[in-house]
PDB file of N, CA and C in Angstrom:
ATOM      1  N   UNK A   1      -1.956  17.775  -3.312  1.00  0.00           N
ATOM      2  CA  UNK A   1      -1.469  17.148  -4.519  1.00  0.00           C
ATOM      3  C   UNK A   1      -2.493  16.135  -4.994  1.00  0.00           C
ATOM      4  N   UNK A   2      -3.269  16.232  -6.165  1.00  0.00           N
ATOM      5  CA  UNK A   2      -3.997  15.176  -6.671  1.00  0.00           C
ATOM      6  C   UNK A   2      -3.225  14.783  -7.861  1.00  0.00           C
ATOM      7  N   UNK A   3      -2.897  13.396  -7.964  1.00  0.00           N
ATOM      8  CA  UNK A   3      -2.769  12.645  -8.706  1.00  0.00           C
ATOM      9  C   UNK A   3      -3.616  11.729  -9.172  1.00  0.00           C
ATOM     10  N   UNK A   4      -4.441  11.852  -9.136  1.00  0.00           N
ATOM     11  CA  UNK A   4      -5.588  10.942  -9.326  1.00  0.00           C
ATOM     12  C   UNK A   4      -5.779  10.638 -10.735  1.00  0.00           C
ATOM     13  N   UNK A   5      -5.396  11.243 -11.378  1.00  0.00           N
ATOM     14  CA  UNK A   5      -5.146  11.388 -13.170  1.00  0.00           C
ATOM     15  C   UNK A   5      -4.119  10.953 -13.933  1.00  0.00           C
ATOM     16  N   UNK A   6      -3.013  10.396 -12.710  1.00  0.00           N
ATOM     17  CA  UNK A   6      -2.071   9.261 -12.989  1.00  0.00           C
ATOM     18  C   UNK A   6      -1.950   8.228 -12.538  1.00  0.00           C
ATOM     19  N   UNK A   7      -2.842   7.805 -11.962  1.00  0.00           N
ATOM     20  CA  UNK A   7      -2.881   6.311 -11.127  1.00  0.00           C
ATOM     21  C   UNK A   7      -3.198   5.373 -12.225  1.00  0.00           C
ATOM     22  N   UNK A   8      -2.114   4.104 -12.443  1.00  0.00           N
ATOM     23  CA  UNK A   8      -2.054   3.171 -12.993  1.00  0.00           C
ATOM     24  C   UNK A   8      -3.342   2.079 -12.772  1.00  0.00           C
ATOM     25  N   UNK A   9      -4.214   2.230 -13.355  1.00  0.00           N
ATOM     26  CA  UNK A   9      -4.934   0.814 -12.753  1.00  0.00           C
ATOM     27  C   UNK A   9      -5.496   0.039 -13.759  1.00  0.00           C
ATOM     28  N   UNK A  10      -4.581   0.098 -14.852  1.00  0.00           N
ATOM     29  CA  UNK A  10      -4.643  -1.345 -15.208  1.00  0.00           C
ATOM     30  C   UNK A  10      -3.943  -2.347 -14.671  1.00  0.00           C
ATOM     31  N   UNK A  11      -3.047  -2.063 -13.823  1.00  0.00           N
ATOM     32  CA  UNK A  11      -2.272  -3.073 -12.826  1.00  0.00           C
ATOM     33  C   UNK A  11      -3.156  -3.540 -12.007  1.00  0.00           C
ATOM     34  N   UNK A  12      -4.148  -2.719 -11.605  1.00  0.00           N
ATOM     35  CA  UNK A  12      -4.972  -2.942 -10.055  1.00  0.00           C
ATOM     36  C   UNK A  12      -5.959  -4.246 -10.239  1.00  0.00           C
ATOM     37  N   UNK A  13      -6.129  -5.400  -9.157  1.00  0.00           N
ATOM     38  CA  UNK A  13      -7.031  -6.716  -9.388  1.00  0.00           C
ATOM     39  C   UNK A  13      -8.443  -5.867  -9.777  1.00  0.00           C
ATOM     40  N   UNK A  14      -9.027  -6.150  -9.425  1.00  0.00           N
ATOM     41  CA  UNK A  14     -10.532  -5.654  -9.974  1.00  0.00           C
ATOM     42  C   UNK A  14     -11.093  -5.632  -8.394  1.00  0.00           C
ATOM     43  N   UNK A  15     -11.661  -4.739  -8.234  1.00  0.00           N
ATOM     44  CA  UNK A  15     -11.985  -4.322  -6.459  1.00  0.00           C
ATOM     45  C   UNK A  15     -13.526  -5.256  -6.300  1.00  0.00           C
ATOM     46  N   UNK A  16     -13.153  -5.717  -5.298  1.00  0.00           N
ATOM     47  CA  UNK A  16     -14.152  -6.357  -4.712  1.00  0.00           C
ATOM     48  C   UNK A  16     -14.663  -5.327  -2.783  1.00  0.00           C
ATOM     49  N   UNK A  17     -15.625  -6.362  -2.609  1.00  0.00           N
ATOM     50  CA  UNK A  17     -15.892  -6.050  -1.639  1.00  0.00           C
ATOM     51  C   UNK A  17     -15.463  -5.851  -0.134  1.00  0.00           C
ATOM     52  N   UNK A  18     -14.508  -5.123   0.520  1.00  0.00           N
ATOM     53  CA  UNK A  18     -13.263  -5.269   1.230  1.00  0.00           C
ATOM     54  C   UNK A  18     -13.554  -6.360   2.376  1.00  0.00           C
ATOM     55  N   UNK A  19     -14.881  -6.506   2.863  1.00  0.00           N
ATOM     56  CA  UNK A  19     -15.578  -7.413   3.576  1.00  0.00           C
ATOM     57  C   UNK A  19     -15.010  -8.651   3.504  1.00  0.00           C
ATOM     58  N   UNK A  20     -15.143  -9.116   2.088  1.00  0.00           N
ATOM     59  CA  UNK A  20     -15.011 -10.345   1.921  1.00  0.00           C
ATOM     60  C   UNK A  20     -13.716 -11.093   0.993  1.00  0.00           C
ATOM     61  N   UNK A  21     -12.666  -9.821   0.850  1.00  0.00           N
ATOM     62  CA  UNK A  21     -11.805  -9.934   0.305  1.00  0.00           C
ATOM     63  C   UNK A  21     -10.596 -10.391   1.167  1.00  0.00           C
ATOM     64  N   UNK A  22      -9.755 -11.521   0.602  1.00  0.00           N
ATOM     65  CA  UNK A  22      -9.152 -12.526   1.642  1.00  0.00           C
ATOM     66  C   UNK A  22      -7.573 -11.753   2.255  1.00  0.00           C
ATOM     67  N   UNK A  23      -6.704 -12.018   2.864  1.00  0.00           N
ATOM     68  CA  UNK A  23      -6.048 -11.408   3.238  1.00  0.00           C
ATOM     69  C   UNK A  23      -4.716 -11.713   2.168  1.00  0.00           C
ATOM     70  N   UNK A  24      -5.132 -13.247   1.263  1.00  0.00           N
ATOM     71  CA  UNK A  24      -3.845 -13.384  -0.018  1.00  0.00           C
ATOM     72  C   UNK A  24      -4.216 -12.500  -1.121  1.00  0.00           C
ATOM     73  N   UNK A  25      -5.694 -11.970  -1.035  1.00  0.00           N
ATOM     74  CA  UNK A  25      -6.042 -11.201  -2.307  1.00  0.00           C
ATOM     75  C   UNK A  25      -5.557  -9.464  -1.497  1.00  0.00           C
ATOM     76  N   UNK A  26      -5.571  -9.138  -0.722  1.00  0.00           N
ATOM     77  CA  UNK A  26      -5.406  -8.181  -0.391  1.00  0.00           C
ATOM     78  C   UNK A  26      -3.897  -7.986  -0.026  1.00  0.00           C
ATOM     79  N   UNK A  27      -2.720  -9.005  -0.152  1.00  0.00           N
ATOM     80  CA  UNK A  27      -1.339  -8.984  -0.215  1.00  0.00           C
ATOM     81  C   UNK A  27      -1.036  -8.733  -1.463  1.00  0.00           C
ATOM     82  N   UNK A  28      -1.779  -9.295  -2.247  1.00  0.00           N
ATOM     83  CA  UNK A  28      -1.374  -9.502  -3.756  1.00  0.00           C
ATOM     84  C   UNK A  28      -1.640  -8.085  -4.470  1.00  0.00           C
ATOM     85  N   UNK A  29      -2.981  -7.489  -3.954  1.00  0.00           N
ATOM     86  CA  UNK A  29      -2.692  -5.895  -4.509  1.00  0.00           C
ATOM     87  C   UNK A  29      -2.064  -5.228  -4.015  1.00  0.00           C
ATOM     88  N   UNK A  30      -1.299  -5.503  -2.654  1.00  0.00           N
ATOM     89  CA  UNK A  30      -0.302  -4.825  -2.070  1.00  0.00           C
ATOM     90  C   UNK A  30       1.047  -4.840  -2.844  1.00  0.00           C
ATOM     91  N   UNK A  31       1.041  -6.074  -3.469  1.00  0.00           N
ATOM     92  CA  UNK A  31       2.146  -6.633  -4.565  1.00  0.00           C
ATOM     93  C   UNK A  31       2.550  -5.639  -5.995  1.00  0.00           C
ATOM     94  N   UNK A  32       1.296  -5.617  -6.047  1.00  0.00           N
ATOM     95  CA  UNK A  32       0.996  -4.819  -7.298  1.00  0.00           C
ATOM     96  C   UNK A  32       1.371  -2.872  -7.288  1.00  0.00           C
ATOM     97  N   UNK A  33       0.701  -2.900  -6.026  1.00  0.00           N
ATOM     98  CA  UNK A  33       1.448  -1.415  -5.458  1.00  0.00           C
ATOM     99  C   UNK A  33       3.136  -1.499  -6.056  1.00  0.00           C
ATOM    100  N   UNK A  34       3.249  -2.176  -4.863  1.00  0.00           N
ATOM    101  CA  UNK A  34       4.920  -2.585  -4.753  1.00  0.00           C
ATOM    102  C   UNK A  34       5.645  -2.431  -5.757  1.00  0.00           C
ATOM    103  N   UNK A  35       5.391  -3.270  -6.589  1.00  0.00           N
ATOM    104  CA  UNK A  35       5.598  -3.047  -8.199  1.00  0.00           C
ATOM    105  C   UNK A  35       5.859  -2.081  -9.008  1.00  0.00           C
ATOM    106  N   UNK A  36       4.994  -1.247  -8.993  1.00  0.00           N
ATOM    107  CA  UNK A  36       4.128  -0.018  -9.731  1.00  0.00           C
ATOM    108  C   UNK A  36       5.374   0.867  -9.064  1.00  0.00           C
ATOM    109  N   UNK A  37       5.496   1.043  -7.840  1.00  0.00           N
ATOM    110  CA  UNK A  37       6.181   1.704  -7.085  1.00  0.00           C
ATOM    111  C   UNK A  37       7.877   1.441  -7.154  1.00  0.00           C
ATOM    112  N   UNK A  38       8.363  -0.056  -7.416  1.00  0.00           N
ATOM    113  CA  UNK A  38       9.385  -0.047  -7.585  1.00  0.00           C
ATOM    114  C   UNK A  38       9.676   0.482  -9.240  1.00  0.00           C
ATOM    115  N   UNK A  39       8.963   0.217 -10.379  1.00  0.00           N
ATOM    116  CA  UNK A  39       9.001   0.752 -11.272  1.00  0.00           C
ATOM    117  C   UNK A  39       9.382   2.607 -11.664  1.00  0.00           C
ATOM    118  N   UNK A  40       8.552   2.844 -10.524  1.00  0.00           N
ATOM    119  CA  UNK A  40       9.152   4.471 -10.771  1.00  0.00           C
ATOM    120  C   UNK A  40       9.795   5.222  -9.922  1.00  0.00           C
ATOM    121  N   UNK A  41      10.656   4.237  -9.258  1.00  0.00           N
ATOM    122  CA  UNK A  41      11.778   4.461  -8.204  1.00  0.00           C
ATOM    123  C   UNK A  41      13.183   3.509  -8.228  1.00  0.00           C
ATOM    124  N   UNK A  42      13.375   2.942  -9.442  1.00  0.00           N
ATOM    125  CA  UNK A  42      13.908   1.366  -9.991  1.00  0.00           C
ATOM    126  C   UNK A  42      14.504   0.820  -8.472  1.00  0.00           C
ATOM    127  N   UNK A  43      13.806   0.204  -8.010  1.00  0.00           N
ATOM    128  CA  UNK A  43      14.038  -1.079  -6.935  1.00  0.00           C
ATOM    129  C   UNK A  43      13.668  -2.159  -7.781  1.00  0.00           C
ATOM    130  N   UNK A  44      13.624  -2.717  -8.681  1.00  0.00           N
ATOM    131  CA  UNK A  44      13.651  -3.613  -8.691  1.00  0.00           C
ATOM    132  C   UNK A  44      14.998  -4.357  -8.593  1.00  0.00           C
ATOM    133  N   UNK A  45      14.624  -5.742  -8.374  1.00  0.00           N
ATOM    134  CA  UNK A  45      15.805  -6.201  -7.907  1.00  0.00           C
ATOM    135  C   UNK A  45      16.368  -6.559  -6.072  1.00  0.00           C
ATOM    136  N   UNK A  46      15.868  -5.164  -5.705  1.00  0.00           N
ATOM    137  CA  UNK A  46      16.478  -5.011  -4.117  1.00  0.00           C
ATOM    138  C   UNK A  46      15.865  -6.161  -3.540  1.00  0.00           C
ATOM    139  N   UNK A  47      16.172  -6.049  -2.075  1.00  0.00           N
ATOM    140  CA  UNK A  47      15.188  -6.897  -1.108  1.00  0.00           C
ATOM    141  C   UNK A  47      13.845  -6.694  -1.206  1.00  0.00           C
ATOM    142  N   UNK A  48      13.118  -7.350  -0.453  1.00  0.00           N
ATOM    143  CA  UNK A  48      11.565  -7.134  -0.789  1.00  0.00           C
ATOM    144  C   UNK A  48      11.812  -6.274   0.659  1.00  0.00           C
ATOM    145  N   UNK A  49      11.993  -6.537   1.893  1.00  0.00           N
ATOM    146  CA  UNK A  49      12.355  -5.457   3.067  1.00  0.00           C
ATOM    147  C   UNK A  49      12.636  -4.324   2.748  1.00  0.00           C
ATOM    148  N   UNK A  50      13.808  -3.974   1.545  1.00  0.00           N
ATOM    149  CA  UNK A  50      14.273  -2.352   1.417  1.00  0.00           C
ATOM    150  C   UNK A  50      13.038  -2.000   0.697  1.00  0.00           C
ATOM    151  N   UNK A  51      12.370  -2.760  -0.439  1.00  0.00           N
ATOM    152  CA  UNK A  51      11.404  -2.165  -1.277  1.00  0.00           C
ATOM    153  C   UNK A  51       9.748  -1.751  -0.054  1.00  0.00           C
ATOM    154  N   UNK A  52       9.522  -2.316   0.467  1.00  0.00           N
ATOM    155  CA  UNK A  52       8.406  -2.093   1.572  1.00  0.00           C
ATOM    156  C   UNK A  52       9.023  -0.863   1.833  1.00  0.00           C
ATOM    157  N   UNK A  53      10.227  -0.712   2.709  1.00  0.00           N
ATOM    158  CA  UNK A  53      10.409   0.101   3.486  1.00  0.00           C
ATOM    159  C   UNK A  53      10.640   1.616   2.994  1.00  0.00           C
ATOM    160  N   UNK A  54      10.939   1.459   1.431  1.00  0.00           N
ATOM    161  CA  UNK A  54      10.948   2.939   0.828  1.00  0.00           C
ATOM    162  C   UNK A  54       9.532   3.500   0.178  1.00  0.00           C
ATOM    163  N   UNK A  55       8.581   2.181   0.110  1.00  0.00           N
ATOM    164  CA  UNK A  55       7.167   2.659  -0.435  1.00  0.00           C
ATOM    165  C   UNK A  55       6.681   3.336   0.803  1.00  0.00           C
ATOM    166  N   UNK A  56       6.670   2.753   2.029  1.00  0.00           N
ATOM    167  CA  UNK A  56       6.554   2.924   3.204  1.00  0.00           C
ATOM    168  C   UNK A  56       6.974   4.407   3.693  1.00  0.00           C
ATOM    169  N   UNK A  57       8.308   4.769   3.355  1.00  0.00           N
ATOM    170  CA  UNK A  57       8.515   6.064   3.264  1.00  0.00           C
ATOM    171  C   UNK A  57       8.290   6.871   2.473  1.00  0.00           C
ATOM    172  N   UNK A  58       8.141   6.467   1.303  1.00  0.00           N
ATOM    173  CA  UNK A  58       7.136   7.785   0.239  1.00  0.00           C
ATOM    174  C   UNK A  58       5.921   8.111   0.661  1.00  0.00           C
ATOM    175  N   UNK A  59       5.598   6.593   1.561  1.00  0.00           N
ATOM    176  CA  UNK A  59       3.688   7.093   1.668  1.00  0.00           C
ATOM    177  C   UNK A  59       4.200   8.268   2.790  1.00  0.00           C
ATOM    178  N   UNK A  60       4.908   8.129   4.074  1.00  0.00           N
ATOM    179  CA  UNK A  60       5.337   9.223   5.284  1.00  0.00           C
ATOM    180  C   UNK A  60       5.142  10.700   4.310  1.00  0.00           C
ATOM    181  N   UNK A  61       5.915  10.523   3.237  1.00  0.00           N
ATOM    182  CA  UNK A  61       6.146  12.054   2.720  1.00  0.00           C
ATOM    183  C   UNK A  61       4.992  12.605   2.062  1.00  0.00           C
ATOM    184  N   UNK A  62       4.249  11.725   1.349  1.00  0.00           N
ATOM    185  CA  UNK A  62       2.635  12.327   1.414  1.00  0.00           C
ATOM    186  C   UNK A  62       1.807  12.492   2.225  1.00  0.00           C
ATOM    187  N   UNK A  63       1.885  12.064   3.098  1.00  0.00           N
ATOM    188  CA  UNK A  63       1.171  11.704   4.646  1.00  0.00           C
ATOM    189  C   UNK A  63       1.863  13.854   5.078  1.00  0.00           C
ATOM    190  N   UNK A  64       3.304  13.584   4.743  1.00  0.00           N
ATOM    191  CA  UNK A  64       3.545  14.853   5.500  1.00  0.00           C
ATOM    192  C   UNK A  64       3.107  16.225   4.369  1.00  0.00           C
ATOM    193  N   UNK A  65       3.062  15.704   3.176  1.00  0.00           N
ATOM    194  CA  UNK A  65       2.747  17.022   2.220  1.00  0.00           C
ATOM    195  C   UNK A  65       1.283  16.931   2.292  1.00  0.00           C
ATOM    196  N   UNK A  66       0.079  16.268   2.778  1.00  0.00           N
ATOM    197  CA  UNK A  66      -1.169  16.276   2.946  1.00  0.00           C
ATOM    198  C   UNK A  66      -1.358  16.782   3.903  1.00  0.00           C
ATOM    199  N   UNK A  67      -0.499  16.804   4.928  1.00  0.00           N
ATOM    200  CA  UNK A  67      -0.690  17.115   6.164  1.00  0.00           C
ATOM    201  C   UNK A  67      -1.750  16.272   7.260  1.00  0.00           C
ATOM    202  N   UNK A  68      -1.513  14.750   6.466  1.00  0.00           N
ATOM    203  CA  UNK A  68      -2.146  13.723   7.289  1.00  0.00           C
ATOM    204  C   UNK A  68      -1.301  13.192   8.718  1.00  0.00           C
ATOM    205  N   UNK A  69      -2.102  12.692   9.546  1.00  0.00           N
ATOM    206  CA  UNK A  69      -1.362  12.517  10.628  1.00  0.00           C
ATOM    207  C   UNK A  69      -1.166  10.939  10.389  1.00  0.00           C
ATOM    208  N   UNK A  70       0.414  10.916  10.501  1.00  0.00           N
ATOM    209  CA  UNK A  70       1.148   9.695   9.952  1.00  0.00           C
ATOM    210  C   UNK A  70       0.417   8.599  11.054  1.00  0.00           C
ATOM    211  N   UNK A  71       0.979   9.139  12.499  1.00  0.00           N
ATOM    212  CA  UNK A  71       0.576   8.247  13.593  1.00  0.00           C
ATOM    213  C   UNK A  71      -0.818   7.818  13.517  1.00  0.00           C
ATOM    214  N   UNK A  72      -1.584   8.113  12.954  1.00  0.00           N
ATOM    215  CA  UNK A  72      -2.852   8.085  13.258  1.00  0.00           C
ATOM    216  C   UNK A  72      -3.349   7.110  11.951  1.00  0.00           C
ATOM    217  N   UNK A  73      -2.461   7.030  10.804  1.00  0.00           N
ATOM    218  CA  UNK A  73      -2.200   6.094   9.670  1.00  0.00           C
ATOM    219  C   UNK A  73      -1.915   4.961  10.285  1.00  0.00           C
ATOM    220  N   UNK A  74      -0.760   4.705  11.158  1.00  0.00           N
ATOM    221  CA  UNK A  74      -0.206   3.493  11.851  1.00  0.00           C
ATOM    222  C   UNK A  74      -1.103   3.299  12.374  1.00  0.00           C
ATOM    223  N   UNK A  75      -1.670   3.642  13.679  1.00  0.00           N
ATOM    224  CA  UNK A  75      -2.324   2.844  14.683  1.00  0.00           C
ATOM    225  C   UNK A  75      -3.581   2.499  13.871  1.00  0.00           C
ATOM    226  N   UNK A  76      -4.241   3.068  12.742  1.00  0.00           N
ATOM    227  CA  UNK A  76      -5.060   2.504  12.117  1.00  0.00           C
ATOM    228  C   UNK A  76      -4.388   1.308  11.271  1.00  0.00           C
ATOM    229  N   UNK A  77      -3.661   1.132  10.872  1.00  0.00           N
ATOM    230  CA  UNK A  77      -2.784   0.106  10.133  1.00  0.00           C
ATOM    231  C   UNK A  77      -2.625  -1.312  11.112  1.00  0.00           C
ATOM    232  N   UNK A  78      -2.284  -1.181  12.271  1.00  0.00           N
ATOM    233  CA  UNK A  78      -2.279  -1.856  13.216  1.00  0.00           C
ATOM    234  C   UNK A  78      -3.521  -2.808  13.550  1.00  0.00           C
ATOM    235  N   UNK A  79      -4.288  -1.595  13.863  1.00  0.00           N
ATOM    236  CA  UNK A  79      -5.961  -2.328  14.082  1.00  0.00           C
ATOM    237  C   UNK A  79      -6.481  -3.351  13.033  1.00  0.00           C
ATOM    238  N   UNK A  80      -6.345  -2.398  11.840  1.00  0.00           N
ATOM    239  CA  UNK A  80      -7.203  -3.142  10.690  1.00  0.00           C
ATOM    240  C   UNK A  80      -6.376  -4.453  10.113  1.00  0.00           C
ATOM    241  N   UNK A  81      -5.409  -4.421  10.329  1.00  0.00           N
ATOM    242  CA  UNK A  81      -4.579  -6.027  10.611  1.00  0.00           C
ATOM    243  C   UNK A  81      -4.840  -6.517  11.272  1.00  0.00           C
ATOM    244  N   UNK A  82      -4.816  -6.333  12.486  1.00  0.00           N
ATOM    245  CA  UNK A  82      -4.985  -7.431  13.543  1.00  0.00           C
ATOM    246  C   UNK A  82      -6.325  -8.111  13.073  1.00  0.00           C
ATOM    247  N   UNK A  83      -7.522  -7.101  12.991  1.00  0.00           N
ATOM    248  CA  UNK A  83      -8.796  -7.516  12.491  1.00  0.00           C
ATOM    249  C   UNK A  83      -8.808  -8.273  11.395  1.00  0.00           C
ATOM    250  N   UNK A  84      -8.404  -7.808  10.466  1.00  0.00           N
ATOM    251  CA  UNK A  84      -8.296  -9.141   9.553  1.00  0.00           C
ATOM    252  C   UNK A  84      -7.498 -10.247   9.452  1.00  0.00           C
ATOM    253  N   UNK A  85      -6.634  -9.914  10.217  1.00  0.00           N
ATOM    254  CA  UNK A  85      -5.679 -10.910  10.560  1.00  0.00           C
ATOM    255  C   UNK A  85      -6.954 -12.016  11.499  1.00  0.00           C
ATOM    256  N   UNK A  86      -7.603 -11.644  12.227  1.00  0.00           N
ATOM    257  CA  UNK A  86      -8.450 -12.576  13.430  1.00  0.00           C
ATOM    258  C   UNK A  86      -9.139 -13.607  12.152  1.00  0.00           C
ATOM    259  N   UNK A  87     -10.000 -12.899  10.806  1.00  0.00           N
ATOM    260  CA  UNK A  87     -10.240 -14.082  10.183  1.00  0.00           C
ATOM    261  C   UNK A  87      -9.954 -14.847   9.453  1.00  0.00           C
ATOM    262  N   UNK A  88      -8.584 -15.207   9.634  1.00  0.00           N
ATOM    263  CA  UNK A  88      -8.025 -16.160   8.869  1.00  0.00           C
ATOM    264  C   UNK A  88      -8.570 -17.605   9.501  1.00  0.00           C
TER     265      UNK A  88
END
């Protein structure tokens, strides 16, 4: 499935260098996801917990129609937090 020809990005901050990009600038386009995402699923409104947790599960269902390996999404998800998490 490419969608690449509908991705919203005039919402998106303006990409910087992931190196040096802080972990409030990199929440905040997570924000913006969020958003974008509750918009064409209407959560707005809900918890910010239920809204994570259903973007969270749409990404699973592309993960499973790509035939990406979900687990292998997490434990990379894991790492690359902790790591940026270390330079705060």
């Amino acid at each position: 499935m490419d969608h690449s020809d509908k991705v919203q990005t005039a919402c998106l901050p303006n990409q910087k260098d992931t190196m040096t990009t802080s972990a409030q600038e990199k929440a905040q386009t997570a924000e913006h996801a969020l958003r974008n995402h509750d918009w064409h699923v209407n959560n707005q409104g809900e918890p910010i917990e239920d809204r994570i947790t259903d973007l969270v599960v749409n990404l699973h269902h592309l993960a499973d129609e790509e035939n990406v390996d979900w687990d292998l999404i997490l434990s990379r998800d894991i790492l690359h937090h902790d790591e940026e998490s270390e330079d705060r």
